[in-house]
Protein backbone atom coordinates (compact mmCIF):
# COMPACT_ATOMS: atom_id res chain seq x y z
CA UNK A 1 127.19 -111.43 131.86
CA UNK A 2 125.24 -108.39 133.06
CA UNK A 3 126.45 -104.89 134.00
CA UNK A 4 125.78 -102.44 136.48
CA UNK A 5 125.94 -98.66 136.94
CA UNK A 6 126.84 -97.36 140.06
CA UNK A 7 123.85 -95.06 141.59
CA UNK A 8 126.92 -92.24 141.30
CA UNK A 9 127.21 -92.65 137.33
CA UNK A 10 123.82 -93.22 136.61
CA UNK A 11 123.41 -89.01 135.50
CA UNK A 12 126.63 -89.97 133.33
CA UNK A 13 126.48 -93.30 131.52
CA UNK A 14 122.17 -93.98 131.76
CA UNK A 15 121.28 -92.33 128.98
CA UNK A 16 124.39 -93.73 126.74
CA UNK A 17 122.75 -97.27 127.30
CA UNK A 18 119.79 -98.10 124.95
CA UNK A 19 117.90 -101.74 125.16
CA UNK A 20 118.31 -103.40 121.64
CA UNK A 21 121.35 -101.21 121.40
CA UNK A 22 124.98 -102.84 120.18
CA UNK A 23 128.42 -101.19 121.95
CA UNK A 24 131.38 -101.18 122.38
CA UNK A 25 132.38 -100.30 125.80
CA UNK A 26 136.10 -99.56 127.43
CA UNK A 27 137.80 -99.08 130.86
CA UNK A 28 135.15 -100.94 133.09
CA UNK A 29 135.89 -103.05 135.95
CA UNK A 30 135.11 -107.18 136.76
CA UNK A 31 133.61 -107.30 139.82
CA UNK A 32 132.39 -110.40 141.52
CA UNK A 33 128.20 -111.08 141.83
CA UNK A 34 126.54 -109.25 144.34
CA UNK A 35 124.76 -111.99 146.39
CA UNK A 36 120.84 -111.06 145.37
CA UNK A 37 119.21 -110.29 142.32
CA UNK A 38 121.11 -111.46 139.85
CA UNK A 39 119.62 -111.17 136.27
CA UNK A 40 121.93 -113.74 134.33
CA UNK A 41 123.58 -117.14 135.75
CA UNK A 42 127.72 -115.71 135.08
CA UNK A 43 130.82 -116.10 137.05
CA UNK A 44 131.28 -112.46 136.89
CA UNK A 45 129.63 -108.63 136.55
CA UNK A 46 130.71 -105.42 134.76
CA UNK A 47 130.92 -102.39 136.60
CA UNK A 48 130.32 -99.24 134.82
CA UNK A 49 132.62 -96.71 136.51
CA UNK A 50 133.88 -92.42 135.79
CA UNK A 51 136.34 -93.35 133.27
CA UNK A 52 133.90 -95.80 131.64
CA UNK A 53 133.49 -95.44 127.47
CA UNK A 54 130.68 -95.96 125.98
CA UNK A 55 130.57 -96.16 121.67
CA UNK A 56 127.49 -97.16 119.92
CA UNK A 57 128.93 -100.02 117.26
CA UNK A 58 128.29 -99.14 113.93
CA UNK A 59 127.20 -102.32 111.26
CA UNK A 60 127.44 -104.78 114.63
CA UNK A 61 127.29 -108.20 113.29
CA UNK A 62 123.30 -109.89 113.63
CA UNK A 63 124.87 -112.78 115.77
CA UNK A 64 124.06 -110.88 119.06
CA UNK A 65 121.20 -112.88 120.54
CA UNK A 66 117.76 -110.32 120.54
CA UNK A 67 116.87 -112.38 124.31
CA UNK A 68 119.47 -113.51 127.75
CA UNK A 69 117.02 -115.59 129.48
CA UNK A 70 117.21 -119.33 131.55
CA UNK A 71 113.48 -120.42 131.80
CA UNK A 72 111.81 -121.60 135.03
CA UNK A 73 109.03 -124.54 134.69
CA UNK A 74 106.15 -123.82 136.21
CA UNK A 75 106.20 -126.76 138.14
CA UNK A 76 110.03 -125.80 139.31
CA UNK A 77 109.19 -122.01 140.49
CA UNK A 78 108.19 -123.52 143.93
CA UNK A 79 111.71 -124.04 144.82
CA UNK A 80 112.29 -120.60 144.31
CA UNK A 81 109.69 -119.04 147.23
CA UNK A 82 111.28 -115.70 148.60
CA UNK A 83 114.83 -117.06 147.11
CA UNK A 84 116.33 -113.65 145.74
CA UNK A 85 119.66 -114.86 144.27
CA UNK A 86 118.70 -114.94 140.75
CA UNK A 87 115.82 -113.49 139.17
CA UNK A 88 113.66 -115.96 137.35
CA UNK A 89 112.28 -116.01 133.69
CA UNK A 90 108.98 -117.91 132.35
CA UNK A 91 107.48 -118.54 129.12
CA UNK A 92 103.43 -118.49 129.36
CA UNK A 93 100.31 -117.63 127.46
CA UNK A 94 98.37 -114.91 128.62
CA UNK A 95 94.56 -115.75 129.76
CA UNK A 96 93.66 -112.99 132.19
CA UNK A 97 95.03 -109.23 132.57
CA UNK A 98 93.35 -107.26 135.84
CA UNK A 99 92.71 -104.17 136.49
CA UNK A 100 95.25 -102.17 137.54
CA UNK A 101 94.69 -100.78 141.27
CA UNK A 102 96.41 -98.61 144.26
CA UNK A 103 97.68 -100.70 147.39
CA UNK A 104 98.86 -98.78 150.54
CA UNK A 105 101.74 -100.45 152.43
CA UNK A 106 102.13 -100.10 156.26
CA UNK A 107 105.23 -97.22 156.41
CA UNK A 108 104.92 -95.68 153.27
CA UNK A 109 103.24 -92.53 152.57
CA UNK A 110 102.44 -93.03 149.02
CA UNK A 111 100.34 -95.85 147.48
CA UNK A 112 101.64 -98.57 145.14
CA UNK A 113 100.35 -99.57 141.68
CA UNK A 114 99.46 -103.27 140.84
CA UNK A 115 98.25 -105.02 138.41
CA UNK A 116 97.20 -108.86 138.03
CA UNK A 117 98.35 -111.08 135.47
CA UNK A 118 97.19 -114.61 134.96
CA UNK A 119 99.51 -117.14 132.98
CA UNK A 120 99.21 -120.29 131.38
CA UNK A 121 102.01 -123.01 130.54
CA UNK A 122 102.06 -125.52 127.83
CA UNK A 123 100.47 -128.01 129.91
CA UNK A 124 97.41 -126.16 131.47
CA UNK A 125 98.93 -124.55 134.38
CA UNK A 126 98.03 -121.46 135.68
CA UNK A 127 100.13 -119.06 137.96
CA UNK A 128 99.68 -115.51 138.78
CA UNK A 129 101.93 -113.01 138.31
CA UNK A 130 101.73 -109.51 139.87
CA UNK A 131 103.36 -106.48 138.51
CA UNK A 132 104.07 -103.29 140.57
CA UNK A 133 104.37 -99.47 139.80
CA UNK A 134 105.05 -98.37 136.81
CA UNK A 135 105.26 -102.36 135.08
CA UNK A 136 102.00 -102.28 136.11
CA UNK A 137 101.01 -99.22 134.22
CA UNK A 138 103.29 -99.79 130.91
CA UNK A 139 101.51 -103.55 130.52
CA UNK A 140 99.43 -103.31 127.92
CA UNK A 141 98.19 -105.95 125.43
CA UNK A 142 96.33 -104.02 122.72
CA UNK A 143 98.95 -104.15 119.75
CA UNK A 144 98.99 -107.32 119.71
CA UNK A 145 95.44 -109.06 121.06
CA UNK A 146 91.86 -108.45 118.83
CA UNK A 147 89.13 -109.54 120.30
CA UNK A 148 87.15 -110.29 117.53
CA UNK A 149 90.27 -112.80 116.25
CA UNK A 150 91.69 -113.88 119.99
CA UNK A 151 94.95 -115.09 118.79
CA UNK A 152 96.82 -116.85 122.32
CA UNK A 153 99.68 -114.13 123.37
CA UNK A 154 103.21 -116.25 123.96
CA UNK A 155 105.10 -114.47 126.38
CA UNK A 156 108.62 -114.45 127.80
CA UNK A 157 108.50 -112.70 130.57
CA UNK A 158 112.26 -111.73 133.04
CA UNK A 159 113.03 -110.61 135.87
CA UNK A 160 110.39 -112.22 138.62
CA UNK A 161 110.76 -113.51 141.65
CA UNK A 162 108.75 -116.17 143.41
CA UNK A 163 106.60 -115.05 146.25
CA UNK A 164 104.08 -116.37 149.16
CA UNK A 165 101.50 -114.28 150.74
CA UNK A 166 98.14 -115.69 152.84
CA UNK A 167 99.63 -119.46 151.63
CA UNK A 168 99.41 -117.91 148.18
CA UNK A 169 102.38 -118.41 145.52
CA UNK A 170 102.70 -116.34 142.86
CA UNK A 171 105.47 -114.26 140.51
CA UNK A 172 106.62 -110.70 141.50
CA UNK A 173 107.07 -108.45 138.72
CA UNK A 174 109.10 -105.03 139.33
CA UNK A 175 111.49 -102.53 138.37
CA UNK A 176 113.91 -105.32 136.65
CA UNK A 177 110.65 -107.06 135.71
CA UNK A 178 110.62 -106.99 131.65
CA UNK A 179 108.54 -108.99 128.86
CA UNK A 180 108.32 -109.82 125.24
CA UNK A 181 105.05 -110.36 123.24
CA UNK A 182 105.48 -114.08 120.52
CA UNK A 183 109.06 -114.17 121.10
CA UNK A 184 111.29 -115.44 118.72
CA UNK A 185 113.07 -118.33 120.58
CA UNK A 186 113.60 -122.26 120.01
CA UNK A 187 111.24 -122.64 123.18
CA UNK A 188 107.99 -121.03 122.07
CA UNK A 189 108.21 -122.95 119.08
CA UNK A 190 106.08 -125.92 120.98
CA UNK A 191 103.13 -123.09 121.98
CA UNK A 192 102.92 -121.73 118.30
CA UNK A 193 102.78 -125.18 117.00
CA UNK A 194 100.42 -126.90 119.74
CA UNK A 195 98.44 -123.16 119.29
CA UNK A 196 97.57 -123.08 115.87
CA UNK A 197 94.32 -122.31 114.79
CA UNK A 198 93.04 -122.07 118.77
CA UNK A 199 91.47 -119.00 119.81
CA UNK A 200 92.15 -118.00 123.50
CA UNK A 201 89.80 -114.87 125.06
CA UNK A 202 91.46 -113.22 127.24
CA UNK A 203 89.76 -111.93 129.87
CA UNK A 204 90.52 -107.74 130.39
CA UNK A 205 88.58 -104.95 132.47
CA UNK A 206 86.02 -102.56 131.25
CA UNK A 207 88.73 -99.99 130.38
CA UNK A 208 91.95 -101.60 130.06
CA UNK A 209 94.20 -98.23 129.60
CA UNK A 210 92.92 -95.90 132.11
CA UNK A 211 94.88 -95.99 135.54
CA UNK A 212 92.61 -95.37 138.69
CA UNK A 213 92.19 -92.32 140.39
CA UNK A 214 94.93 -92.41 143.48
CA UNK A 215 92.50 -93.33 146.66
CA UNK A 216 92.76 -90.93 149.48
CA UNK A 217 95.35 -91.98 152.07
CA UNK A 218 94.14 -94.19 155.15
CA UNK A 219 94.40 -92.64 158.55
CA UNK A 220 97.50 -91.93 159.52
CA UNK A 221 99.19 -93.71 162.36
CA UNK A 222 99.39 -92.19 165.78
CA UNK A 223 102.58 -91.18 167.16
CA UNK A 224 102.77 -91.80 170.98
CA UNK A 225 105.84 -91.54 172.75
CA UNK A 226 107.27 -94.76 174.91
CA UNK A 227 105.53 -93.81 178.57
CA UNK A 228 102.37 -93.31 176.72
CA UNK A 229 102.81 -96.83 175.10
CA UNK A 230 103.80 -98.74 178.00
CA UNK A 231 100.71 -96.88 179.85
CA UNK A 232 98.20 -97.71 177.43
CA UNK A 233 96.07 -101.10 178.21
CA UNK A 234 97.05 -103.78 175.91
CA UNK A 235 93.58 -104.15 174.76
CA UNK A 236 93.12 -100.80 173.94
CA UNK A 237 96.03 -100.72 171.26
CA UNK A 238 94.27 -100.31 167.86
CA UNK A 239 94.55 -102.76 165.10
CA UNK A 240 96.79 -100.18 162.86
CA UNK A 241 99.10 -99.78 166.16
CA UNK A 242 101.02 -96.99 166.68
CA UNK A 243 104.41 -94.80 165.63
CA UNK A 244 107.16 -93.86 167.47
CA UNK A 245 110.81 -92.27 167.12
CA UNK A 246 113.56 -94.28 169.48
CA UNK A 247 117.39 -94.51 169.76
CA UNK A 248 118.42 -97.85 170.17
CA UNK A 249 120.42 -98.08 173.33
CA UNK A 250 121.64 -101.42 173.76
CA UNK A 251 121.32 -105.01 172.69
CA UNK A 252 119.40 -107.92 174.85
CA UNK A 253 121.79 -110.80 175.54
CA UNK A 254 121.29 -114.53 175.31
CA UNK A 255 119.66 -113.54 171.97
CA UNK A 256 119.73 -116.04 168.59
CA UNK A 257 120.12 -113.14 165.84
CA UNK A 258 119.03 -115.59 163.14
CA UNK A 259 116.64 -118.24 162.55
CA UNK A 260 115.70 -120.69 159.88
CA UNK A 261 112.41 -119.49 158.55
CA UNK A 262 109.79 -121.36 156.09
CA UNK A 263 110.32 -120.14 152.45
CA UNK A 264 106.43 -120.76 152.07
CA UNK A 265 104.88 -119.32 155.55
CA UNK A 266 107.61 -117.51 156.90
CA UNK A 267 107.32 -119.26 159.96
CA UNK A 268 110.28 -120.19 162.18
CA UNK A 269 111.47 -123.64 161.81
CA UNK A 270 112.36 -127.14 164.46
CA UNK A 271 115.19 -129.15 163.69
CA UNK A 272 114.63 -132.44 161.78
CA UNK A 273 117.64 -134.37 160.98
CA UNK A 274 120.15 -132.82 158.72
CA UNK A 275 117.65 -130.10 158.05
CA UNK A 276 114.96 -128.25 159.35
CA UNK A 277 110.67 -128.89 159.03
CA UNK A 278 108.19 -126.24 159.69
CA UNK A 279 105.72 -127.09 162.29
CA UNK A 280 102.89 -124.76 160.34
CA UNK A 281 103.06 -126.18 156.94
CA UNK A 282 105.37 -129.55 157.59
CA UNK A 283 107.36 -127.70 154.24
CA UNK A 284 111.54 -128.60 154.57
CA UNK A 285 112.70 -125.48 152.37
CA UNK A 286 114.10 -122.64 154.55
CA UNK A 287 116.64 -119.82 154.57
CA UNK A 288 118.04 -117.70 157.64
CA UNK A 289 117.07 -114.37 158.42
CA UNK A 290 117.88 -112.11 161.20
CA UNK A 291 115.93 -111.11 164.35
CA UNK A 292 116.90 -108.32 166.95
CA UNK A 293 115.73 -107.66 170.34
CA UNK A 294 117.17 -104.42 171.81
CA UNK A 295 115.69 -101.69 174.23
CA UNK A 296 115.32 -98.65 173.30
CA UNK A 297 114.53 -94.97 174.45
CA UNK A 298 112.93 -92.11 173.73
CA UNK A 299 114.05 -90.03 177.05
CA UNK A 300 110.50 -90.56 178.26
CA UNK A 301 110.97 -94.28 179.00
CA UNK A 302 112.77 -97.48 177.85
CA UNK A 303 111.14 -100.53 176.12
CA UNK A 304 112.33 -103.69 174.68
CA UNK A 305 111.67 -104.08 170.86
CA UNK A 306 111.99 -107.12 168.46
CA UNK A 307 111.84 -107.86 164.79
CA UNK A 308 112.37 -109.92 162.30
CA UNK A 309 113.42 -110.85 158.68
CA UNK A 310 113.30 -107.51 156.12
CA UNK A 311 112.66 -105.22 158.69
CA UNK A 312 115.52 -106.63 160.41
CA UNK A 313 117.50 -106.23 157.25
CA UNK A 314 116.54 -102.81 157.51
CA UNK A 315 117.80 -101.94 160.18
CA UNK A 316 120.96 -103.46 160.25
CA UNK A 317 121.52 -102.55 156.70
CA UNK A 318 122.88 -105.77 156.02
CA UNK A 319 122.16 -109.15 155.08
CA UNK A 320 121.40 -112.13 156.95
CA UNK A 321 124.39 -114.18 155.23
CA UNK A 322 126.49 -110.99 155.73
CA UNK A 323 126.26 -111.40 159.00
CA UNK A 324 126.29 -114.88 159.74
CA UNK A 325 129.36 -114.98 158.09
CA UNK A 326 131.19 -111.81 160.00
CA UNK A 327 130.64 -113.64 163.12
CA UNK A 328 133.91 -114.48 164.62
CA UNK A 329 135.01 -116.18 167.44
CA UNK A 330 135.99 -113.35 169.39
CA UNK A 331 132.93 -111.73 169.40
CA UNK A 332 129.25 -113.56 170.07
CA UNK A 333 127.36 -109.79 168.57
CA UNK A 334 127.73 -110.12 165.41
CA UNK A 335 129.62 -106.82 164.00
CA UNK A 336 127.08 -104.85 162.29
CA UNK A 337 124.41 -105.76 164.72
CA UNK A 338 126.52 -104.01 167.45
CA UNK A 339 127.03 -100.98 164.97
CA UNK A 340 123.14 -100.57 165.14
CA UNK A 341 123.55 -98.90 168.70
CA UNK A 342 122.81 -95.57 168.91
CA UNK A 343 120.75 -95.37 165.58
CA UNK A 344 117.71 -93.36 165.21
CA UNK A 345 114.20 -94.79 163.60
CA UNK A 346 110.91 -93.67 163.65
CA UNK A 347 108.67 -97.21 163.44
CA UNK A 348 105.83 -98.44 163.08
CA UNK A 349 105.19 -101.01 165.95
CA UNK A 350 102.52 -103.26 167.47
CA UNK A 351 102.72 -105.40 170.86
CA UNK A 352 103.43 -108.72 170.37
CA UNK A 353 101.05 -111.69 171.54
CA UNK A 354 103.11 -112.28 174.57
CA UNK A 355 102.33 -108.80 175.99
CA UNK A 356 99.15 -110.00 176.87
CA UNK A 357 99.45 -112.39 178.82
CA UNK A 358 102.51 -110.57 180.59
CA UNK A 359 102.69 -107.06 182.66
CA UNK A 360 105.95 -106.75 180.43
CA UNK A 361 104.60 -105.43 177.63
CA UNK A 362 107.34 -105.80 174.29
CA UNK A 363 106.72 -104.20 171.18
CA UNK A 364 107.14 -105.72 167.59
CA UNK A 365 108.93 -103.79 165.15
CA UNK A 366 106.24 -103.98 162.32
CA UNK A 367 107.98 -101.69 159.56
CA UNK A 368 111.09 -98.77 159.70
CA UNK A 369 109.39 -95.56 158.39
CA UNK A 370 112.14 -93.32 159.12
CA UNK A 371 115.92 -94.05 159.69
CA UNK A 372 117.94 -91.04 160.80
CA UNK A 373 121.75 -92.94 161.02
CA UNK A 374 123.72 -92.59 164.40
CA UNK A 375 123.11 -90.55 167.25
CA UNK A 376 126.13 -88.39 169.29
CA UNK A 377 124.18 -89.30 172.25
CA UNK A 378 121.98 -91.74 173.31
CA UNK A 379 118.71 -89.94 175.58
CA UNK A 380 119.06 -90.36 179.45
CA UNK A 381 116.01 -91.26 181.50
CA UNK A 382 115.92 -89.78 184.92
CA UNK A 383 115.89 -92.64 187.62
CA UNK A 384 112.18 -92.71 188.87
CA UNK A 385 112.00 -93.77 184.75
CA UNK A 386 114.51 -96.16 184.62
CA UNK A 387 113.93 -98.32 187.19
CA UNK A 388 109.90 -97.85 186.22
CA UNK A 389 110.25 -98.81 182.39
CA UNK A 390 112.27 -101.13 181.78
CA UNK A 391 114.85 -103.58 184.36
CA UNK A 392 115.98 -106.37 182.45
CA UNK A 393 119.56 -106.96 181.58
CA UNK A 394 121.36 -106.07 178.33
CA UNK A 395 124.19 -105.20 176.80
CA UNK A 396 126.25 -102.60 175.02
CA UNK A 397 126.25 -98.72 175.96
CA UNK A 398 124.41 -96.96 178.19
CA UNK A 399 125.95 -93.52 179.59
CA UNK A 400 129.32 -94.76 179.06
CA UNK A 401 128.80 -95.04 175.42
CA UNK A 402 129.74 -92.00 174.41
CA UNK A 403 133.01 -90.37 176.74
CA UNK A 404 132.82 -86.71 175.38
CA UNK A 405 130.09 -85.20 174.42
CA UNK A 406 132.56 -82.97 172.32
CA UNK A 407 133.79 -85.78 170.19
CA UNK A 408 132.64 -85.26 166.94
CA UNK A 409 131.61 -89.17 166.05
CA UNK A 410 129.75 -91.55 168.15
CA UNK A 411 131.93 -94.27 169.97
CA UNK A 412 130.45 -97.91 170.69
CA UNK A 413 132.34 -99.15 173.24
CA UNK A 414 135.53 -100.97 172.94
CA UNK A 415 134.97 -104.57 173.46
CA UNK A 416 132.27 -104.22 170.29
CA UNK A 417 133.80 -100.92 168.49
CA UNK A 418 132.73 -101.34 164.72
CA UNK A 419 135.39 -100.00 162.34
CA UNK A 420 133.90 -100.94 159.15
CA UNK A 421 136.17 -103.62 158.12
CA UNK A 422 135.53 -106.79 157.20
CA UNK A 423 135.44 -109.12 160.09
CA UNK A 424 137.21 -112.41 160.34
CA UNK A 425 135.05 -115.30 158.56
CA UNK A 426 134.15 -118.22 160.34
CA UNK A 427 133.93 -120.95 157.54
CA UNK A 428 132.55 -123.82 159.75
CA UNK A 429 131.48 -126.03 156.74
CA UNK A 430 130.39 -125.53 153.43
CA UNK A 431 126.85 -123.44 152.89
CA UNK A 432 125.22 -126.58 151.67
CA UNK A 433 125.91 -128.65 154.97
CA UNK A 434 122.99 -127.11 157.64
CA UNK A 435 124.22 -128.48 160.20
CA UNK A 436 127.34 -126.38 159.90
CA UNK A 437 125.27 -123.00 160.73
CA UNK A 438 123.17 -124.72 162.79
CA UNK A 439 125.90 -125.18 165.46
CA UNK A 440 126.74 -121.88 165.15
CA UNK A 441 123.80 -121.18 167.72
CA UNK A 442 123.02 -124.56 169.53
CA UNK A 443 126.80 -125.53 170.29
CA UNK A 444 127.65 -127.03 173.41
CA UNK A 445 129.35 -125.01 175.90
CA UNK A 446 131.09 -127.80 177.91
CA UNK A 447 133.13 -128.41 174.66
CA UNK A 448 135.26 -125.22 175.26
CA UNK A 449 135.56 -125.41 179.20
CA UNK A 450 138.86 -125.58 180.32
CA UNK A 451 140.29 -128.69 182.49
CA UNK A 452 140.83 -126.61 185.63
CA UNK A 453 137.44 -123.74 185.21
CA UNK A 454 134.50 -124.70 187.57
CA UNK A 455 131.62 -124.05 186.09
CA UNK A 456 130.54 -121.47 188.11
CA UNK A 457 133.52 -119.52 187.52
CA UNK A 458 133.45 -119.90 183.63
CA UNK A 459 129.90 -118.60 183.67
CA UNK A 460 131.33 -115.54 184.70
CA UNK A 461 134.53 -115.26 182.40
CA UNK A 462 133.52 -116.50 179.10
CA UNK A 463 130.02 -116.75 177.57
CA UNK A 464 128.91 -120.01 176.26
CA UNK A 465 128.19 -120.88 172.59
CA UNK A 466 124.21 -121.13 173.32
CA UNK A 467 124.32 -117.81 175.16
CA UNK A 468 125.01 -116.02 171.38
CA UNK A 469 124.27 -112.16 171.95
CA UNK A 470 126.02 -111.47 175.11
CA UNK A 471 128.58 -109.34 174.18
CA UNK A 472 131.96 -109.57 175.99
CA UNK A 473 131.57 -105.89 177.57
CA UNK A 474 128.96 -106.79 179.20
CA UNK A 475 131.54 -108.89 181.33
CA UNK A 476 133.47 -105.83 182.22
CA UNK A 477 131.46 -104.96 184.82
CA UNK A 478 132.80 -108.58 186.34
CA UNK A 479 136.42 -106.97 186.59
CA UNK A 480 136.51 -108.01 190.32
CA UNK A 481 136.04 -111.45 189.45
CA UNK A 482 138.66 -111.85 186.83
CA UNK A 483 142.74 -112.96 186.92
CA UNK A 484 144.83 -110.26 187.83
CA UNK A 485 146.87 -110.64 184.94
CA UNK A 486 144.16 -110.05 182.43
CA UNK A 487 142.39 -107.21 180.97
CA UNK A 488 140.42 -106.50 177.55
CA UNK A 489 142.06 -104.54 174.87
CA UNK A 490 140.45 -102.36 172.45
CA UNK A 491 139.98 -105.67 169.68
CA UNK A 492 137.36 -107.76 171.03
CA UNK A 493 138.33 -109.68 174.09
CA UNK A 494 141.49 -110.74 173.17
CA UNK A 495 143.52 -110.73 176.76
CA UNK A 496 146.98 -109.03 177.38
CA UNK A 497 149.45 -109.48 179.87
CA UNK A 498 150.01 -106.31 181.96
């Protein structure tokens, strides 16, 4: 079982907490898993809180194990591409350490540290393992390798995770990253046995302790503002693209906000059978993530926008399971991807391929730089910009969004109002059955017409199943059209008689 500090109590109870240390510790709460990144395989968590108490145990008894660890084969770790559930742990021999360098990321100011690792199983394997920030600058290998006697290095190392870039698999070492030098366990016995006697050179850099001077930062990305984008030629757009600060404004219907991507290109994926196959790399492993497309505005202009996967996630500030499984039946926009409305980001965005070969030009969402949380009021174009920028349809607010502009917090509209609470579940199948999620965007919208609804008509009174991202507000401007006995409450479009 593993415990966690709350961010609030970390001042408090961090420095109490010692590794190799022996407590005894009172008034903490069991908590259930969180759903990623778990370091241990356990039913439950601790949960540090204010009223926590912390003793160090004085003569502890020795039969507290030194290592917590559940070993990975190398041969297994593919199974585990871009899987974040539970961290993984490997036992290797050392037989290459890089240099460490300084990577900049697209959206971040600051460079990165990394540092290569190559590793070796008991049967001649080789995987690489790449450690970031400051595990890349605390790995160090001189108390315990001479290179006049080469002795091999067993090491445990916990706290990876499993990783594809370029085609590329390798481990990810970070913050929870950890390692121990010849470990004392029943499973490194077979190395120092099969090992003895061998001399292994491993190979190191020039000056394996000194960190490299922090390269100057790249040129910074121009901010434009969305009339000069949608001006600009597509094929003068530079490679690096361009920044700029928008307020969502509304969602796009008929929109699929997930998709089963490939765990080893990140492609999206085709139906096959019970499953799905990826048409890049023919691989059958996936997992859903999330994609958006909303327009968005800048007061200068309006422009549609999509993204996908983490950047997704970072936006909506939530999972992809989270919100597959908030979606209820009430509702086809999922709950916290309505509650994005009327946030403020600053990104970092590109045009996607389709822009040109279209005069619609749609921008990809490459990275969030900035997030500034929700807006009072969403910017108004005049009307020689609307109609200029932007004319498809969509959904959720646009200047009835917010009623007052004297009411201190922002108001999505009623048929999608986010309170915060949990949503009703929809538990179509168990999470192991695909096909159960799978209907939740390619169900068949006959199944739920009624005996006496023409088609026509229920086109116009209740979305269908495969139109998933049309909200049910977006039918209010159809009031004409409905029964005169009906009208949408405040929950959704649950229907009330007058």
């Amino acid at each position: 079982m593993h415990a966690r500090i709350p961010q609030a109590q970390i001042t408090k109870h961090g420095p109490n907490i010692q590794e190799n240390g022996t407590y005894i510790i009172k008034r903490f709460r069991v908590a259930n898993l969180r759903d990623n990144y778990r370091p241990v395989h356990a039913d439950y968590m601790l949960e540090f809180t204010c009223y926590t108490q912390i003793d160090v145990a004085e003569n502890p008894p020795d039969t507290f194990p030194k290592y917590v660890y559940k070993l990975t084969e190398f041969d297994d770790l593919f199974a585990y591409v871009c899987q974040r559930t539970y961290f993984l742990d490997v036992l290797a021999i050392i037989t290459e350490v890089g240099a460490s360098e300084w990577k900049h990321f697209t959206g971040k100011k600051e460079p990165t540290l990394r540092r290569n690792v190559t590793l070796q199983d008991i049967n001649g394997s080789e995987l690489r393992l790449t450690l970031w920030g400051a595990r890349a600058a605390e790995f160090n290998i001189d108390n315990v390798y001479n290179a006049d006697d080469p002795k091999p290095i067993v090491t445990l190392f916990v706290g990876c995770l499993m990783k594809t870039f370029m085609g590329e698999h390798y481990l990810s070492g970070n913050y929870a990253c950890k390692w121990y030098f010849n470990p004392e366990i029943p499973e490194a016995e077979i190395y120092y046995n099969r090992l003895q006697g061998q001399h292994i050179q491993i190979k190191r850099p020039d000056t394996p302790g000194e960190l490299p001077p922090i390269p100057p930062a790249p040129p910074m990305v121009e901010t434009k503002s969305l009339q000069e984008l949608l001006s600009i030629h597509p094929y003068d757009y530079p490679d690096n693209g361009y920044q700029c600060t928008v307020t969502i404004a509304r969602l796009v219907p008929n929109t699929i906000w997930w998709y089963p991507g490939c765990r080893l290109c990140n492609k999206s994926m085709t139906p096959d059978g019970s499953g799905y196959k990826c048409r890049n790399c023919s691989h059958t492993g996936f997992e859903y993530r999330l994609k958006l497309v909303f327009i968005a505005t800048d007061g200068t202009a309006e422009a549609e926008m999509i993204c996908f996967g983490s950047t997704a996630v970072r936006i909506v500030g939530k999972s992809c399971d989270y919100v597959m499984r908030s979606v209820s039946r009430g509702h086809n926009v999922p709950p916290p991807i309505a509650a994005i409305v009327s946030e403020k980001f600053t990104f970092a965005i590109k045009l996607t391929d389709d822009s040109y070969r279209s005069e619609k030009k749609t921008f990809m969402v490459n990275s969030v730089i900035t997030s500034y949380g929700k807006q009072r009021t969403i910017p108004q174009l005049k009307t020689s910009a609307r109609t200029s920028s932007h004319s498809s349809t969509s959904i959720l607010p646009t200047e009835q969004a917010f009623a007052s502009p004297h009411d201190p917090s922002p108001q999505t509209p009623h048929a999608v109002q986010y309170t915060g609470k949990d949503a009703p579940l929809f538990e179509p199948e168990t999470p192991e059955d695909p096909s159960a999620r799978k209907r939740l965007f390619s169900a068949d919208a006959d199944d739920n017409q009624k005996p006496n609804e023409t088609p026509e008509k229920k086109s116009k009174l209740e979305p269908s199943a495969s139109n998933i991202g049309e909200d049910s507000l977006h039918q209010t401007s159809l009031k004409s059209n409905m029964p005169p006995e009906k009208h949408y409450g405040s929950k959704g479009s649950h229907s009330q008689k007058k």
